[in-house]
PDB file of N, CA and C in Angstrom:
ATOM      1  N   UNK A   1       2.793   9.670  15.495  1.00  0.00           N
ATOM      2  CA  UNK A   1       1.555   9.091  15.010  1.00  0.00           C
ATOM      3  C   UNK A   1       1.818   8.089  13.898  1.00  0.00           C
ATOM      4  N   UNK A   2       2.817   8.454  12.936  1.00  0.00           N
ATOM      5  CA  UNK A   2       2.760   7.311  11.907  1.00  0.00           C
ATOM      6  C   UNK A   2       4.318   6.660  11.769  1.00  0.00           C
ATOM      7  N   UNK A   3       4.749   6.097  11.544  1.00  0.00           N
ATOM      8  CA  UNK A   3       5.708   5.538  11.531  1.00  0.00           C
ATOM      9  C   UNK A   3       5.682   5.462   9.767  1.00  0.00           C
ATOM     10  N   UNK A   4       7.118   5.097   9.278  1.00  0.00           N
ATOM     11  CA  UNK A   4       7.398   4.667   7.465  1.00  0.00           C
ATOM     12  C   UNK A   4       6.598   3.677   7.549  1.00  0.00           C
ATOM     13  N   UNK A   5       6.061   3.714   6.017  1.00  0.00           N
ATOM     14  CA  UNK A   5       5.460   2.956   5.396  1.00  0.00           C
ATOM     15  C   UNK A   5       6.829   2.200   4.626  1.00  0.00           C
ATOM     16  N   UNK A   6       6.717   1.032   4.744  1.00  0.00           N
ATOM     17  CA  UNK A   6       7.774   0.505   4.405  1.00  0.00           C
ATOM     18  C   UNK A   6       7.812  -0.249   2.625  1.00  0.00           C
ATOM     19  N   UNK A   7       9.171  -0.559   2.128  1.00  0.00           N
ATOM     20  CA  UNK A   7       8.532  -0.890   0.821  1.00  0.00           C
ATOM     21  C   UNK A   7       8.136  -2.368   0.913  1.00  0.00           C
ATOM     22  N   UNK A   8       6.769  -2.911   0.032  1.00  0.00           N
ATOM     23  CA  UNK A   8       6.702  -3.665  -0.153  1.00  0.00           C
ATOM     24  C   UNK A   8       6.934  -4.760  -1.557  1.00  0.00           C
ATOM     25  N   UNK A   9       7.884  -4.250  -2.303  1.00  0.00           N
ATOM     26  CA  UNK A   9       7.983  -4.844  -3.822  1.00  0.00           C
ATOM     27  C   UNK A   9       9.579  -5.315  -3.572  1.00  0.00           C
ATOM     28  N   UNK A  10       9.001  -6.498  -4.123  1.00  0.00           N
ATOM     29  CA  UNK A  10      10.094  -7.605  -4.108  1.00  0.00           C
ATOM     30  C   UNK A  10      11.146  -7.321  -4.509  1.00  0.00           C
ATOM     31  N   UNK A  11      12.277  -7.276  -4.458  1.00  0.00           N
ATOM     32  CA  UNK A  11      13.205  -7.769  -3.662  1.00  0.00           C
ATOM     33  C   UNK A  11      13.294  -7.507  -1.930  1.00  0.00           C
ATOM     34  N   UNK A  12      12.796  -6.018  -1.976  1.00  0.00           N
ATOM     35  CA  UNK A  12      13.069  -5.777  -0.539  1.00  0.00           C
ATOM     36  C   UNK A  12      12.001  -6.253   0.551  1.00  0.00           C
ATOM     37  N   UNK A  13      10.895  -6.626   0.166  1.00  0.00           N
ATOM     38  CA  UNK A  13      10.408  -7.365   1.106  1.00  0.00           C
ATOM     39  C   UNK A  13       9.149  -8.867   0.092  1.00  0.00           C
ATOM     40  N   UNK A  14      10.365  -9.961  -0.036  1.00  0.00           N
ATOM     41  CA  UNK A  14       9.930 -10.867  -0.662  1.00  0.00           C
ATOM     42  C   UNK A  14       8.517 -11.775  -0.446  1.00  0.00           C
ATOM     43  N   UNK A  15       7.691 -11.620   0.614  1.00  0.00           N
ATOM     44  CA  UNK A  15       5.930 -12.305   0.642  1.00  0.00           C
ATOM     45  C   UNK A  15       5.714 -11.531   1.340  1.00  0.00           C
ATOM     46  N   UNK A  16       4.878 -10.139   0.741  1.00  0.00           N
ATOM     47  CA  UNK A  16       4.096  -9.648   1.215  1.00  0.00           C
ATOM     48  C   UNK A  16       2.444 -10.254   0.989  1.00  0.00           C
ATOM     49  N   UNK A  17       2.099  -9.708   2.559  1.00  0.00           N
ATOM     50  CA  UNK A  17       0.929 -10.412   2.353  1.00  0.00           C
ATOM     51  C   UNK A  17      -0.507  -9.278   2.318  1.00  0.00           C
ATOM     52  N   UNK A  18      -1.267  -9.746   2.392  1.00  0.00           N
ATOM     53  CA  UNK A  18      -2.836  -8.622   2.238  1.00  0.00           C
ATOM     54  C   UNK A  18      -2.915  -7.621   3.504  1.00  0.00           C
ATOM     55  N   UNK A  19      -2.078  -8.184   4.832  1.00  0.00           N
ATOM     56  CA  UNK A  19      -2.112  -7.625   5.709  1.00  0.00           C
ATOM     57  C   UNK A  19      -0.868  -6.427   5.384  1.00  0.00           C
ATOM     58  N   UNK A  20       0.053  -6.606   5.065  1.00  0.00           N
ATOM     59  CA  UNK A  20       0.873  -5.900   4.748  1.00  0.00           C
ATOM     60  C   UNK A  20       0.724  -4.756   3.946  1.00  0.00           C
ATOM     61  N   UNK A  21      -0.139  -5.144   2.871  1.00  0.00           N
ATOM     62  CA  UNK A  21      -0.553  -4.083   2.190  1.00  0.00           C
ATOM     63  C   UNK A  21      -1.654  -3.256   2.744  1.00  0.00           C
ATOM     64  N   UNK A  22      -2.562  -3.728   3.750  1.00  0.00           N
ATOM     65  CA  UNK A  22      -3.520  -3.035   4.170  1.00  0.00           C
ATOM     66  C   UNK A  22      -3.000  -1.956   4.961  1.00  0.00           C
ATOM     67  N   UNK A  23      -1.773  -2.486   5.789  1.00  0.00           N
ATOM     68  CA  UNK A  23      -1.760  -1.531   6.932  1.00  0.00           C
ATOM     69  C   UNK A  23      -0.748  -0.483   6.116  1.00  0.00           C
ATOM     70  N   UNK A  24      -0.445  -0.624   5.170  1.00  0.00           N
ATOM     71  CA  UNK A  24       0.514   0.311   4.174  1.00  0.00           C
ATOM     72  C   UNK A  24      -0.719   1.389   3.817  1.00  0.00           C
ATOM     73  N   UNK A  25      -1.592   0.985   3.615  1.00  0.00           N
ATOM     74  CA  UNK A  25      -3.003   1.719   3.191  1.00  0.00           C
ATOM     75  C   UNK A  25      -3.476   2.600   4.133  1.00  0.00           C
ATOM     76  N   UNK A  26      -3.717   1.796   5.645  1.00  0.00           N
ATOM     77  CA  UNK A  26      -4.092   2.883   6.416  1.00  0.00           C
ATOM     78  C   UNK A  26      -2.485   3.468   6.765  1.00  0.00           C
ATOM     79  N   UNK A  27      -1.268   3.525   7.053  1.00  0.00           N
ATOM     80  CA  UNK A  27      -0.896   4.531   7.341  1.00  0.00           C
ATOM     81  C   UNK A  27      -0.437   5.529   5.978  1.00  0.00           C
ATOM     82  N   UNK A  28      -0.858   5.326   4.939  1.00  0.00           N
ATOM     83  CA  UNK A  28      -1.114   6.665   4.112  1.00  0.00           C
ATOM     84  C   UNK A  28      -2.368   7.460   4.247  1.00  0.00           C
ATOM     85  N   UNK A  29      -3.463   6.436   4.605  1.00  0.00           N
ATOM     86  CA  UNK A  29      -4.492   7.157   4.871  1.00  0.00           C
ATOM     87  C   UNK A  29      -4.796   7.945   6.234  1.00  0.00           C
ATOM     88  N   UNK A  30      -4.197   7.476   7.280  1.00  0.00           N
ATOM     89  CA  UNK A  30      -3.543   8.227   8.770  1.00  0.00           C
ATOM     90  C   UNK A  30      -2.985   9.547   7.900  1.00  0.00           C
ATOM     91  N   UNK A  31      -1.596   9.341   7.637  1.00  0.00           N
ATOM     92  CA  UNK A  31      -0.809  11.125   7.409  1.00  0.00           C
ATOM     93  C   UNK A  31      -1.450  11.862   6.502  1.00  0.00           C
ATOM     94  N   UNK A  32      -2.896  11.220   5.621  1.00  0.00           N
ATOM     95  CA  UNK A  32      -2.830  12.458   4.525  1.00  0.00           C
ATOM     96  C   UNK A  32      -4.061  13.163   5.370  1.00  0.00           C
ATOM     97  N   UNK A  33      -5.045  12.353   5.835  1.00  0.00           N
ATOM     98  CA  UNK A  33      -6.167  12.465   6.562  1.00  0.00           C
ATOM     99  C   UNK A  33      -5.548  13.449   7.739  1.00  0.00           C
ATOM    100  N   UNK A  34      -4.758  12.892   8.692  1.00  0.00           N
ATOM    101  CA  UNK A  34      -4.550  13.653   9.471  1.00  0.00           C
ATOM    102  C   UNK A  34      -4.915  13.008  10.713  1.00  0.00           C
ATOM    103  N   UNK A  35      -5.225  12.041  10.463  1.00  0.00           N
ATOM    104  CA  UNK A  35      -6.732  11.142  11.890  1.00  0.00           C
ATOM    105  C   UNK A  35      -6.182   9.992  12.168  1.00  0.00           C
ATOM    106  N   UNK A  36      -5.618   9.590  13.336  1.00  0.00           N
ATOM    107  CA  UNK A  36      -5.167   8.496  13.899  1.00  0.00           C
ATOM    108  C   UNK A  36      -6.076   7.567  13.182  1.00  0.00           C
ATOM    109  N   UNK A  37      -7.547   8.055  13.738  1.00  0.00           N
ATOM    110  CA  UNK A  37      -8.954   7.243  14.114  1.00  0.00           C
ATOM    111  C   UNK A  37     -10.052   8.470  13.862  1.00  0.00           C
ATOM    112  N   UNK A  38     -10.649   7.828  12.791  1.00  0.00           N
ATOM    113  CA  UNK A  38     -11.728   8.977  12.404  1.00  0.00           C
ATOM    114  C   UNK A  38     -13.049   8.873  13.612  1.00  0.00           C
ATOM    115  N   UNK A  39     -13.391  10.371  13.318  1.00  0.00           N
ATOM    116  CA  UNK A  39     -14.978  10.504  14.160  1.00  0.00           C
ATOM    117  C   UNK A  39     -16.025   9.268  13.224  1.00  0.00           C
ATOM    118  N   UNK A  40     -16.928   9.137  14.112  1.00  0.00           N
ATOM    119  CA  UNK A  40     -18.086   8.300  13.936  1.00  0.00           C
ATOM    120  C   UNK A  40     -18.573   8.669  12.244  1.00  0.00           C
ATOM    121  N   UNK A  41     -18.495   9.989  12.124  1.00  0.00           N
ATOM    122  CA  UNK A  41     -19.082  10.449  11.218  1.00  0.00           C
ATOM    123  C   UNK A  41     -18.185  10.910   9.828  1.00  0.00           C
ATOM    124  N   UNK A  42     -17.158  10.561  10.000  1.00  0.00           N
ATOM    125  CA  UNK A  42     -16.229  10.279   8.761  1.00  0.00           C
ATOM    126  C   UNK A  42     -15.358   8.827   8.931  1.00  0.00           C
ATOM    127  N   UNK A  43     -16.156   7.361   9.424  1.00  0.00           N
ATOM    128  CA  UNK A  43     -15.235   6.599   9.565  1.00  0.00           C
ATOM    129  C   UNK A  43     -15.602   5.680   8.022  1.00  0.00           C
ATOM    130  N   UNK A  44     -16.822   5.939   7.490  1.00  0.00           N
ATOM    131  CA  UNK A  44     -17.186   5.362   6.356  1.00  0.00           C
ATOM    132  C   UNK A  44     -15.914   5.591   5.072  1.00  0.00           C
ATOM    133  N   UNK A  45     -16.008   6.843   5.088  1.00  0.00           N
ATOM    134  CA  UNK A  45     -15.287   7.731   4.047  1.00  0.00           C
ATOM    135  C   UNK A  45     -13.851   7.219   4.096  1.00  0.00           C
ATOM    136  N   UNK A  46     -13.205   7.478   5.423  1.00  0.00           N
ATOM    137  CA  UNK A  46     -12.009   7.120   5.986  1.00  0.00           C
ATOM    138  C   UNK A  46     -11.874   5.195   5.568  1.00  0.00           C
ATOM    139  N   UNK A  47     -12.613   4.459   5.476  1.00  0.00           N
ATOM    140  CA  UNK A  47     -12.449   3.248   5.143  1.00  0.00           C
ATOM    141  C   UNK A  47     -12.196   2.894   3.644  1.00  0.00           C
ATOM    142  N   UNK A  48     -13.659   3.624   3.184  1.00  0.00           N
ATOM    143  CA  UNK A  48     -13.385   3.472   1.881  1.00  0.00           C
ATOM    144  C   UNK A  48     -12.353   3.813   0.897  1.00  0.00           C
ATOM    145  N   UNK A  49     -11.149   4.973   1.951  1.00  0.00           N
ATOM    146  CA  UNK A  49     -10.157   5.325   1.362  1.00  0.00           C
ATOM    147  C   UNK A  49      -8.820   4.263   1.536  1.00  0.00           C
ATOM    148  N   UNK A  50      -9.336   3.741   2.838  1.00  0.00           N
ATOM    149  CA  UNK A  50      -8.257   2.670   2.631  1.00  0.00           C
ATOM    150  C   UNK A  50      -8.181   1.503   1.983  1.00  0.00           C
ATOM    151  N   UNK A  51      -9.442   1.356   1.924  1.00  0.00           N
ATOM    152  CA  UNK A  51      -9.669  -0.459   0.663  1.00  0.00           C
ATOM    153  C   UNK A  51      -9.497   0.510  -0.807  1.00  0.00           C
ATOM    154  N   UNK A  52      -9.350   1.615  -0.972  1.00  0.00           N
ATOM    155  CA  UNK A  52      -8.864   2.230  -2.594  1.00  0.00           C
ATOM    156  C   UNK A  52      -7.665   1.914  -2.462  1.00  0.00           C
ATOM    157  N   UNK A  53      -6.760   2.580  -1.872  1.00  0.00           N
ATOM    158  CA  UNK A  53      -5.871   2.579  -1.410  1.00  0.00           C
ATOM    159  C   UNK A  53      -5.121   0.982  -1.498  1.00  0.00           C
ATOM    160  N   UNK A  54      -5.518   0.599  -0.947  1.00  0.00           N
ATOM    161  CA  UNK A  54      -5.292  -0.842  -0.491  1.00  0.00           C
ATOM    162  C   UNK A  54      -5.138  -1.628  -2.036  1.00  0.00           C
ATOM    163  N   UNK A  55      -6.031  -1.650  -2.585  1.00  0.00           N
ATOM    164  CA  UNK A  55      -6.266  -2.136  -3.800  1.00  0.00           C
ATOM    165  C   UNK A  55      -5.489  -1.619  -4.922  1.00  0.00           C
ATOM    166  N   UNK A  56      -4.988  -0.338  -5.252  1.00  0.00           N
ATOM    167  CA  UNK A  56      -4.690   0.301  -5.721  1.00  0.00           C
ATOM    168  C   UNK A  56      -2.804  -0.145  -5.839  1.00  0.00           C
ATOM    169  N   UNK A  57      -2.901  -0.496  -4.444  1.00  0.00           N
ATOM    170  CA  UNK A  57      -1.436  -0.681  -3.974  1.00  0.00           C
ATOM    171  C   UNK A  57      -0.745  -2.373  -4.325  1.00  0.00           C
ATOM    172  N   UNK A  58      -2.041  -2.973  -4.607  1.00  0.00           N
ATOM    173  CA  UNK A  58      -2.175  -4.674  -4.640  1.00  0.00           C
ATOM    174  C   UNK A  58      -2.005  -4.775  -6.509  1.00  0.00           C
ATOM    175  N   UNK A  59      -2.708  -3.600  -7.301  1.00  0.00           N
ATOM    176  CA  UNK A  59      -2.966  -3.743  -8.272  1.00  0.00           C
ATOM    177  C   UNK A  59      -1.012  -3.081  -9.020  1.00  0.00           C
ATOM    178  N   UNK A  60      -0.731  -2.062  -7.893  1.00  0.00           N
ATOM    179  CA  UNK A  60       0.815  -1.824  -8.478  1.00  0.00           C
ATOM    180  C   UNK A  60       1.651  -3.269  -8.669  1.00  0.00           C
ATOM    181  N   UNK A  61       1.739  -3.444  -7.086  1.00  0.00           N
ATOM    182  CA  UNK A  61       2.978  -4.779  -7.279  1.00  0.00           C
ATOM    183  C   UNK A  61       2.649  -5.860  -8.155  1.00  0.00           C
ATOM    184  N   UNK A  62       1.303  -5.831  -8.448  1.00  0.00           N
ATOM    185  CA  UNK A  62       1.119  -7.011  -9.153  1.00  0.00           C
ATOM    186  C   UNK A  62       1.346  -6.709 -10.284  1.00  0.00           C
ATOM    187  N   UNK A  63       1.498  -5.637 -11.305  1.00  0.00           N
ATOM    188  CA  UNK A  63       2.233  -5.198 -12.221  1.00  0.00           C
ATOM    189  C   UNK A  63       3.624  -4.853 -12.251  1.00  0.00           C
ATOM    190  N   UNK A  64       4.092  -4.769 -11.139  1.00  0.00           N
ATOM    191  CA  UNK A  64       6.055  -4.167 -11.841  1.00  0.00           C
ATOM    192  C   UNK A  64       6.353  -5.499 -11.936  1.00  0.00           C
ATOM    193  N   UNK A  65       7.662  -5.267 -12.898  1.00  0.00           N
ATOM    194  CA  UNK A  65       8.575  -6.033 -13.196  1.00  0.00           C
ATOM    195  C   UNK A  65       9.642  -5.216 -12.775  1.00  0.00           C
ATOM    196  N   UNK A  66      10.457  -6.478 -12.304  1.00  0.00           N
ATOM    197  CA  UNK A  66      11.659  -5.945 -11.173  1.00  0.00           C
ATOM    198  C   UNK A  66      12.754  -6.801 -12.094  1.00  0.00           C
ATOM    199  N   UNK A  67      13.771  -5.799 -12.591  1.00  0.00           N
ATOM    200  CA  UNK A  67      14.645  -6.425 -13.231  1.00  0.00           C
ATOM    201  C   UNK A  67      15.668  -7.441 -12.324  1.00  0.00           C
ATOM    202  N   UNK A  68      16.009  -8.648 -13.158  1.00  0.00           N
ATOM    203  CA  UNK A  68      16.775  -9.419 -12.551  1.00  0.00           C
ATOM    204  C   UNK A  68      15.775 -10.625 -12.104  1.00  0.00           C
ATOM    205  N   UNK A  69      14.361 -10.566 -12.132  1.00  0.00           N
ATOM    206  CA  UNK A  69      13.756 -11.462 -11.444  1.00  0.00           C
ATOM    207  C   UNK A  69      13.038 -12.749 -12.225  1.00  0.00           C
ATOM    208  N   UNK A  70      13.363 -12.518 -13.686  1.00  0.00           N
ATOM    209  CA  UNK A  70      12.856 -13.271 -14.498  1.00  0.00           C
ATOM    210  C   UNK A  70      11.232 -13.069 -14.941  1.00  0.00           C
ATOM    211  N   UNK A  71      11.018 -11.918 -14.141  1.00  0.00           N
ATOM    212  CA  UNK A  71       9.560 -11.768 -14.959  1.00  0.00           C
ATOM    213  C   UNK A  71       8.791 -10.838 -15.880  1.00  0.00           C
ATOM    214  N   UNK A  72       9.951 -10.869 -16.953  1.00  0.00           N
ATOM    215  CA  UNK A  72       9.337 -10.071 -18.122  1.00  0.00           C
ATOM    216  C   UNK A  72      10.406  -9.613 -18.476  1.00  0.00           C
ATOM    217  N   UNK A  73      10.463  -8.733 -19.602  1.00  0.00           N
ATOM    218  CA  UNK A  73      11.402  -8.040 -20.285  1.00  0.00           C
ATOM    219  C   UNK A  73      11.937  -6.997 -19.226  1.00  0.00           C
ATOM    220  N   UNK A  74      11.836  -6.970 -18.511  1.00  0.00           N
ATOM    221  CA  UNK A  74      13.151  -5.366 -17.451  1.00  0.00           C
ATOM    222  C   UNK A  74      13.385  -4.056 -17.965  1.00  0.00           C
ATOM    223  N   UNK A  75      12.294  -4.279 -18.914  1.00  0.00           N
ATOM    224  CA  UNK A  75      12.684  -2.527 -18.979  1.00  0.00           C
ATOM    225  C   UNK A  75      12.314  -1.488 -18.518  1.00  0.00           C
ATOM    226  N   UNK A  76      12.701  -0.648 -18.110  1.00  0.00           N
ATOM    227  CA  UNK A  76      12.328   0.453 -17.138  1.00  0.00           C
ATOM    228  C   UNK A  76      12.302   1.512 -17.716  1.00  0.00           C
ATOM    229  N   UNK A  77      11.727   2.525 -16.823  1.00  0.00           N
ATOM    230  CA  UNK A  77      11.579   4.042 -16.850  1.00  0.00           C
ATOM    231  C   UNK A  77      13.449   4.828 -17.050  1.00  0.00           C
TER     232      UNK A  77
END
């Protein structure tokens, strides 16, 4: 049913795009859900978890700093 979610933060995959991140969204929201494809009657819920999701995931990369890349001080965890 789900295949890896693959990484999307630069270096390892250098232009990710909105599509990329979306479908990163639904297949977390596929394995935690459990639902390929939700019923009629949880497909609202099931959406709205993936544009969180989605966003959530848009709002990470757009914050790390990846050492070596020139954008920001590199300091890490």
């Amino acid at each position: 049913m789900c295949r890896s979610i693959k990484t999307l933060r630069p270096p390892a995959t250098p232009d990710v795009t909105e599509d990329d991140i979306r479908a990163a969204a639904l297949q977390y929201v596929r394995k935690v859900s459990g639902f390929r494809a939700p019923a009629a009657h949880n497909r609202e819920v099931f959406e709205q978890a993936v544009d969180a999701v989605a966003a959530a995931t848009h709002d990470l990369l757009a914050g790390l700093r990846v050492r070596g890349s020139g954008g920001g001080s590199g300091g890490g965890a």
